[in-house]
Protein backbone atom coordinates (compact mmCIF):
# COMPACT_ATOMS: atom_id res chain seq x y z
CA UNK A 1 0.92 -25.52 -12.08
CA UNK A 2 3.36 -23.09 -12.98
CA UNK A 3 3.65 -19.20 -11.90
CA UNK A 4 1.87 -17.96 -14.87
CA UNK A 5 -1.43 -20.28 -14.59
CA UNK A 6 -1.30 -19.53 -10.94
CA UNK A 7 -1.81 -15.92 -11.90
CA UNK A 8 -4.51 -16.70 -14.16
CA UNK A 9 -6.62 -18.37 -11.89
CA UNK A 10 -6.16 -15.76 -9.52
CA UNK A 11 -6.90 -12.45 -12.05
CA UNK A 12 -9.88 -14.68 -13.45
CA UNK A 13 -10.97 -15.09 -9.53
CA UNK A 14 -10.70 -11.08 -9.28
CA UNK A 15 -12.34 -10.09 -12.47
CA UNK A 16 -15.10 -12.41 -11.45
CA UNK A 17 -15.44 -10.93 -8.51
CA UNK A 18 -15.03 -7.38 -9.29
CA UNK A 19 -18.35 -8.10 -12.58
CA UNK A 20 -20.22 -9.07 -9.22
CA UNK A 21 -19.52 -6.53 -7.15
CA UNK A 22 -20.31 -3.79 -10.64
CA UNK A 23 -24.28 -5.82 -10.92
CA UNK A 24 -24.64 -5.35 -7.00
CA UNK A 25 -23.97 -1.79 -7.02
CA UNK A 26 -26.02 -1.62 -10.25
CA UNK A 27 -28.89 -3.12 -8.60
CA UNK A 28 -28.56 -1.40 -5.73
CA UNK A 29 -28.38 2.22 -7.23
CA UNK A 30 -31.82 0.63 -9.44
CA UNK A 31 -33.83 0.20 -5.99
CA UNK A 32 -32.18 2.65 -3.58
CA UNK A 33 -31.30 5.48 -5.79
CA UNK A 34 -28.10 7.52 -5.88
CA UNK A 35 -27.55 7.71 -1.97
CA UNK A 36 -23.90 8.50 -0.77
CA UNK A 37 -22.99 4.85 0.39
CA UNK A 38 -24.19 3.49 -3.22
CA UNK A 39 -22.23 6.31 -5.57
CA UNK A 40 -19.00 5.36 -3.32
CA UNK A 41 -19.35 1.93 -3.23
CA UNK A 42 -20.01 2.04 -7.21
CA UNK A 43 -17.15 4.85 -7.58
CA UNK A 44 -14.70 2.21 -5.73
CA UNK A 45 -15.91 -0.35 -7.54
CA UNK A 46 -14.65 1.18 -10.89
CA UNK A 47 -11.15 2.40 -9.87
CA UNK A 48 -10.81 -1.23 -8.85
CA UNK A 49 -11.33 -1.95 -12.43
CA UNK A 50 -8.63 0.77 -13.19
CA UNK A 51 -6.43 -0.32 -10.25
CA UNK A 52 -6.62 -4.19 -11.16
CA UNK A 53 -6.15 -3.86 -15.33
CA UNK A 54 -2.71 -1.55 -14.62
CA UNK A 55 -1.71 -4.01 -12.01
CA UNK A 56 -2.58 -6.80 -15.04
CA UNK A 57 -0.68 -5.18 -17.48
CA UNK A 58 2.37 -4.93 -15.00
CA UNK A 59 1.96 -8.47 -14.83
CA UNK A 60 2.45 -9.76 -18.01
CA UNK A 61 4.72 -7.13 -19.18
CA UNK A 62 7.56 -8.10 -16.30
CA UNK A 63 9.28 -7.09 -13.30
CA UNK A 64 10.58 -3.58 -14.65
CA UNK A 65 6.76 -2.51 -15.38
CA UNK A 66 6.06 -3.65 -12.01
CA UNK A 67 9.19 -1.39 -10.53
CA UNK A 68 7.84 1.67 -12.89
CA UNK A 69 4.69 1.19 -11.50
CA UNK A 70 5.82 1.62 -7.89
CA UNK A 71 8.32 3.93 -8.25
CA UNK A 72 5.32 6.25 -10.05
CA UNK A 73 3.20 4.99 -6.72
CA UNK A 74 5.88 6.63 -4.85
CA UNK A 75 6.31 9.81 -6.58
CA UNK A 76 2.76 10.59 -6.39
CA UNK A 77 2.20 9.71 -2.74
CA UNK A 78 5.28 11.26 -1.03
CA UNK A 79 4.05 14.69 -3.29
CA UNK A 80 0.87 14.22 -1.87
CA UNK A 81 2.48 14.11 2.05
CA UNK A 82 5.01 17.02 0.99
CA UNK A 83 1.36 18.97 -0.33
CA UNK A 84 -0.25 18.49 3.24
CA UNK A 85 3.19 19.49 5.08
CA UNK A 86 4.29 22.90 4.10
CA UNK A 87 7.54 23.53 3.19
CA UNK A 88 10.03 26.49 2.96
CA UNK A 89 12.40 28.13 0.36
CA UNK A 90 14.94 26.53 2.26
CA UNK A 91 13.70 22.77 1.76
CA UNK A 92 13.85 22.97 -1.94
CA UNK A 93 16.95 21.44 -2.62
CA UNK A 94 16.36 18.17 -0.08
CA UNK A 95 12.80 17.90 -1.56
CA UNK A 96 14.17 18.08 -5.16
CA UNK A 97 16.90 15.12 -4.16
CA UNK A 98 13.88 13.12 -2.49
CA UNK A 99 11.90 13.19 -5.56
CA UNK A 100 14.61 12.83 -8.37
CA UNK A 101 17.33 10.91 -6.77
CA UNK A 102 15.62 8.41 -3.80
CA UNK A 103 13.61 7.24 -5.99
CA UNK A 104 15.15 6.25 -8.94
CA UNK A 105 17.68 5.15 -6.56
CA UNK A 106 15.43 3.19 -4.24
CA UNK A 107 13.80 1.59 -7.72
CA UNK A 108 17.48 0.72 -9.39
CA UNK A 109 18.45 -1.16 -6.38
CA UNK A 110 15.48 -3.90 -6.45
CA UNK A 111 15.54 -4.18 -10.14
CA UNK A 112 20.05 -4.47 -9.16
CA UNK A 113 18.97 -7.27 -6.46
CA UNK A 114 20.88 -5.24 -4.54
CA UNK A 115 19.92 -5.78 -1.15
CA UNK A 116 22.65 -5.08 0.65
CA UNK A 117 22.19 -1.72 0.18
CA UNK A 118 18.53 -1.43 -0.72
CA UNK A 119 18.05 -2.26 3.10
CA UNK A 120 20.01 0.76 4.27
CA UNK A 121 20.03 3.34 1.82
CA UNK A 122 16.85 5.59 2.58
CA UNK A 123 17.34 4.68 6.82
CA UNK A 124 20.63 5.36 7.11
CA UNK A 125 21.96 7.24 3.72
CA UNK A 126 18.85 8.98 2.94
CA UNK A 127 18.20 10.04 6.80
CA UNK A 128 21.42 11.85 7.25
CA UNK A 129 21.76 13.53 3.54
CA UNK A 130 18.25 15.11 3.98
CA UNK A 131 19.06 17.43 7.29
CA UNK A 132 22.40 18.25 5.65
CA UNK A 133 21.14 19.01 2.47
CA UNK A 134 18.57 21.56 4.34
CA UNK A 135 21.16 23.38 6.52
CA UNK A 136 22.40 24.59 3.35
CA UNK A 137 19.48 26.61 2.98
CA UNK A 138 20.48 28.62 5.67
CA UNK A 139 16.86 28.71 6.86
CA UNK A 140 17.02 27.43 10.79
CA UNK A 141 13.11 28.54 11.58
CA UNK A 142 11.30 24.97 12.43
CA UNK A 143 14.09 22.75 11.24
CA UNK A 144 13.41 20.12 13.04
CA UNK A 145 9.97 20.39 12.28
CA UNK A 146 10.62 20.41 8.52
CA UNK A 147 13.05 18.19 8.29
CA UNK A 148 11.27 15.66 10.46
CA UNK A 149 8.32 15.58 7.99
CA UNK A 150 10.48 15.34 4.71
CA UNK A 151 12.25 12.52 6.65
CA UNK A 152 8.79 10.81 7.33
CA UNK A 153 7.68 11.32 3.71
CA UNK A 154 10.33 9.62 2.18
CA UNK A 155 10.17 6.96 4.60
CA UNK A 156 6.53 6.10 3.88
CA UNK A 157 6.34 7.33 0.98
CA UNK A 158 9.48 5.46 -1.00
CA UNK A 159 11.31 2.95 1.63
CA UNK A 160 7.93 1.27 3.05
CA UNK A 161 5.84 1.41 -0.21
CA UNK A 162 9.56 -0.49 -2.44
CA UNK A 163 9.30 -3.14 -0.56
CA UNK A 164 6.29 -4.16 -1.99
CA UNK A 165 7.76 -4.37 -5.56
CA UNK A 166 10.95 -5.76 -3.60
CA UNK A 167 9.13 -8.99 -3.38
CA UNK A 168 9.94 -9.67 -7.03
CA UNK A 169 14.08 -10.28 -6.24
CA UNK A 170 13.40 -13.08 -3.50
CA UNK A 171 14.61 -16.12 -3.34
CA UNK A 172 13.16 -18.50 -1.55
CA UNK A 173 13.55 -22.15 -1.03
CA UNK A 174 11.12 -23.92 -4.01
CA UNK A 175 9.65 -20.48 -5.07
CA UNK A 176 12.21 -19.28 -7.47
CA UNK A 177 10.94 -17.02 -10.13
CA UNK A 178 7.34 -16.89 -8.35
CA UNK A 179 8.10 -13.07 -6.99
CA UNK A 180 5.04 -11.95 -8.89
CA UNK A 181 2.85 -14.14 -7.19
CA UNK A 182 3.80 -13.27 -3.50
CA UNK A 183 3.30 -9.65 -4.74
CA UNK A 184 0.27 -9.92 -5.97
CA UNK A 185 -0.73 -11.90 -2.57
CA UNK A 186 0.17 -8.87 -0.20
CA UNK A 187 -1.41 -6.64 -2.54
CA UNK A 188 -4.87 -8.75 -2.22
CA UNK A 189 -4.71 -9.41 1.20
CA UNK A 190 -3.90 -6.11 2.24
CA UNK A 191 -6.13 -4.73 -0.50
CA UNK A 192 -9.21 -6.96 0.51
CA UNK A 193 -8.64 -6.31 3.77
CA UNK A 194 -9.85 -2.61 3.65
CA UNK A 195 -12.48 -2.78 1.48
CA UNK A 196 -14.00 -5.94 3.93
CA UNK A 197 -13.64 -3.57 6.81
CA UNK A 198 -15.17 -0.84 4.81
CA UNK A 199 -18.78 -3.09 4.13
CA UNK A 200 -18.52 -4.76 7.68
CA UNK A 201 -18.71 -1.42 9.07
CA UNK A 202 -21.36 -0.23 6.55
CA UNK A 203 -23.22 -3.01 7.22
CA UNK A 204 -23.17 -3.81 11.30
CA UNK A 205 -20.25 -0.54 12.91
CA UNK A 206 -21.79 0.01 15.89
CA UNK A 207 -18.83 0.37 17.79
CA UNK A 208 -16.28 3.30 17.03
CA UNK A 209 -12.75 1.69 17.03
CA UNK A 210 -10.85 5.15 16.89
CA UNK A 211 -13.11 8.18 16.68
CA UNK A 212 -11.03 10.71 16.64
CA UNK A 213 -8.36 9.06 14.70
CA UNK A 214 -10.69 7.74 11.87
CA UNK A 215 -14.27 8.08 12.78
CA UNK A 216 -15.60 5.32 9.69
CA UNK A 217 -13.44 2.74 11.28
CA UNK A 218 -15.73 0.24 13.90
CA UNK A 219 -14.92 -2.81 15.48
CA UNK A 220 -17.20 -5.10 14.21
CA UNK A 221 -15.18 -3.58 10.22
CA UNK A 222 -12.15 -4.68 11.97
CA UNK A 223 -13.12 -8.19 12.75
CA UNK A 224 -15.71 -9.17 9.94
CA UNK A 225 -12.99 -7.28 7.46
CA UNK A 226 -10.07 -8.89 8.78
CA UNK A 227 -11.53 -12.53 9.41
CA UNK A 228 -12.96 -12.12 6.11
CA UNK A 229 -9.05 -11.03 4.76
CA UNK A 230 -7.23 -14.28 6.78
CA UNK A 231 -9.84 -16.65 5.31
CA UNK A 232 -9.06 -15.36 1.79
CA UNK A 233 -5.60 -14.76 2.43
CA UNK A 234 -5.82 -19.02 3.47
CA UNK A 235 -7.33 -19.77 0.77
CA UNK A 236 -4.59 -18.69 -1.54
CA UNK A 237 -1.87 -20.65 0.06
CA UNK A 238 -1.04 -22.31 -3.24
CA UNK A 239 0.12 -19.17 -4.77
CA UNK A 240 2.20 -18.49 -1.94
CA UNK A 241 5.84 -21.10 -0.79
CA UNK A 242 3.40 -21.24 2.78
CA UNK A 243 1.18 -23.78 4.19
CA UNK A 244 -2.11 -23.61 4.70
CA UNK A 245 -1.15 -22.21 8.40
CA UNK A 246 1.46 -20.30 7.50
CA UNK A 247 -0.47 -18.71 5.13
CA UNK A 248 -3.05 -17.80 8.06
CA UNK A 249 -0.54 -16.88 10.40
CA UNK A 250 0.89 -14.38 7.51
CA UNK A 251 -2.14 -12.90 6.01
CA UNK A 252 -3.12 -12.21 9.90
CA UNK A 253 -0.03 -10.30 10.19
CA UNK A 254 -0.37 -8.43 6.70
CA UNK A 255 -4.35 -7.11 7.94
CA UNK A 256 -2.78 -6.51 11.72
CA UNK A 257 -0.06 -4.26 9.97
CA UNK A 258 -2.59 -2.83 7.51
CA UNK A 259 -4.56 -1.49 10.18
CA UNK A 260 -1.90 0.33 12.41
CA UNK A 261 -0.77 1.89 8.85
CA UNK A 262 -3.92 2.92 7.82
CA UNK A 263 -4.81 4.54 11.68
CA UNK A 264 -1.50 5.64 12.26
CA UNK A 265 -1.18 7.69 8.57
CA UNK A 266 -5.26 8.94 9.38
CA UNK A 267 -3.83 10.75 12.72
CA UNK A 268 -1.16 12.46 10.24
CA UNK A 269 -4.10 13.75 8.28
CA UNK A 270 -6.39 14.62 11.18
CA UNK A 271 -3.00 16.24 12.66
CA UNK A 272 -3.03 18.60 9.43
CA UNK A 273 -6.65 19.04 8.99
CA UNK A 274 -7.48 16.87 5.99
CA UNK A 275 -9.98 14.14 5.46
CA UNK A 276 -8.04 12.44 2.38
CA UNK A 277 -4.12 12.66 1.62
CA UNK A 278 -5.99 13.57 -2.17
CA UNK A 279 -8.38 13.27 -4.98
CA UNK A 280 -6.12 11.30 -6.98
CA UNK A 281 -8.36 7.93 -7.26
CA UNK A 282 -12.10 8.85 -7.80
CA UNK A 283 -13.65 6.97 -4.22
CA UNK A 284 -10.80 6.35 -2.50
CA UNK A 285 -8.79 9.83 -2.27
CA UNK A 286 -5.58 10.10 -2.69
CA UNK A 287 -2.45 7.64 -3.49
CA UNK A 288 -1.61 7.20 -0.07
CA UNK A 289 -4.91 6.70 1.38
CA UNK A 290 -4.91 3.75 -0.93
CA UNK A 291 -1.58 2.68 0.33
CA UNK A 292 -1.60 3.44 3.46
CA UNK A 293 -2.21 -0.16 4.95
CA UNK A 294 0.68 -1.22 2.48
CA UNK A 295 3.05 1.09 4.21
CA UNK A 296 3.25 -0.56 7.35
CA UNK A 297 2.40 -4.16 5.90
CA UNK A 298 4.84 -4.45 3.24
CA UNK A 299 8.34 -4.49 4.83
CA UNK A 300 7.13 -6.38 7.78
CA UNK A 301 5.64 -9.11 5.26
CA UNK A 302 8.74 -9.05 2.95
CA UNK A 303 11.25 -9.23 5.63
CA UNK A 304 10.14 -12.00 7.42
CA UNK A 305 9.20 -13.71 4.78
CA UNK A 306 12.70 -13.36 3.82
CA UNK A 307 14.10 -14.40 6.96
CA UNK A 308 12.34 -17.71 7.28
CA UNK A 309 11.83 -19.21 4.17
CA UNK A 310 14.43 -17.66 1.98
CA UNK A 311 17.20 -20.59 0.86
């Protein structure tokens, strides 16, 4: 079966499952009424339908619509940090740089297969440039503070979240031109992942996991969510150059990283006294509290995946 069955099987397995999830939130809203659970389960439900058809689209039109995609993704998350972090006159000129030159930059590398430098340009580059770029400004009140947060925006906001798309220019060893399909796999697992945790805890939280880091979040979410995530994440081995195990022992690791990302960004927010990064995505807030499990999951999934089973 080639790449492009593979990923009709899989979107056909999605849409499926997204027309079931649409009558269960139908039915439910019939016998329960309009209650706050139902309205954002059904309000999820349809930006899934959103999310899914642009992902789709991406899909069949190629890897550059997949890079646009992200490097949009990226624009719109790291604005959403910079909103929640206030900034001075003095910050203008590294904020305009982060926005209109790190991430085209960042974007042109992977579609380059440039590596080399894709690896290092935002950690190393990037991380110096920014702090020198702001003493221009000439504005020394907080600068460590500022600069510290621009730093962490563009970190999370364009090197984690391109290394998602950066799955596209791997090679590994009997997967050539599959990059799609290990793509879309993260994306699912990580994807699945939260919104498993999310009806776990709905259905039997009891237990708090952080409270005062993300009060929704319980430990029976975390394991129903995340067992539920692996087994799925198993299934789908045949999409993916693992085995069976592998694939466990990977989409483990993607849910383990998911969840640090998504508590660790949720302390950022309760630091600044917000509940969502946005409003951006109608039942799920903002960009980045959509991809906030991707930003810790993706570079630890695409560089060891690149380190053991690239050719």
């Amino acid at each position: 079966m080639n790449a492009q069955h593979k990923l009709l099987w899989v979107f056909g397995g999605i849409i499926a499952l997204l027309a079931l999830a649409s009558l269960v939130g139908w039915v439910l809203q019939q016998r329960k009424g309009r209650t706050e659970v139902v309205a954002n389960l059904n309000a999820r439900v349809r930006a899934w339908w959103g999310m899914v058809a642009v992902l789709a689209v991406c899909f069949w039109l190629g890897p550059v619509a997949n890079l646009v995609v992200f490097a949009f993704i990226s624009f719109f998350a790291l604005r959403e940090f910079i909103t929640l972090t206030p900034t001075r006159p003095g910050d203008h000129l590294p904020l305009v740089v982060a926005f209109y030159v790190l991430i085209p930059v960042q974007y042109w590398l992977i579609g380059d297969h440039w590596y080399g430098l894709f690896a290092i340009f935002i950690p190393v580059y990037a991380f110096l440039a920014l702090p020198a770029l702001a003493v221009l400004g000439g504005d020394t009140s907080d600068f460590l503070e500022r600069t510290t947060k621009i730093q962490w925006g563009v970190m999370i906001a364009i090197y984690c979240i391109s290394h998602a798309p950066a799955l596209l220019i791997l090679e590994l060893r009997g997967y050539e031109g599959q990059g799609p399909l290990l793509l879309l796999y993260l994306m699912l697992v990580v994807q699945i992942s939260d919104v498993m945790q999310y009806v776990f805890g709905k259905l039997f939280g009891k237990r708090k996991l952080a409270p005062t880091v993300s009060p929704s979040k319980t430990v029976e979410g975390l394991v129903g969510g995340g067992l539920a995530a692996v087994a799925i994440g198993t299934a789908l081995w045949w999409i993916t150059p693992f085995t069976p195990l592998q694939s466990t022992l990977m989409s483990a690791l993607i849910v383990v990283c998911g969840v640090f990302g998504g508590l660790a960004l949720s302390a950022v927010k309760r630091s600044l006294g917000a509940k969502d990064w946005g409003h951006m995505i109608e039942g799920h807030g903002g960009m980045m509290d959509r991809m906030d499990s991707v930003v810790f999951a993706a570079p630890i999934f695409f560089h060891i995946t690149r380190y053991f089973f690239s050719g």
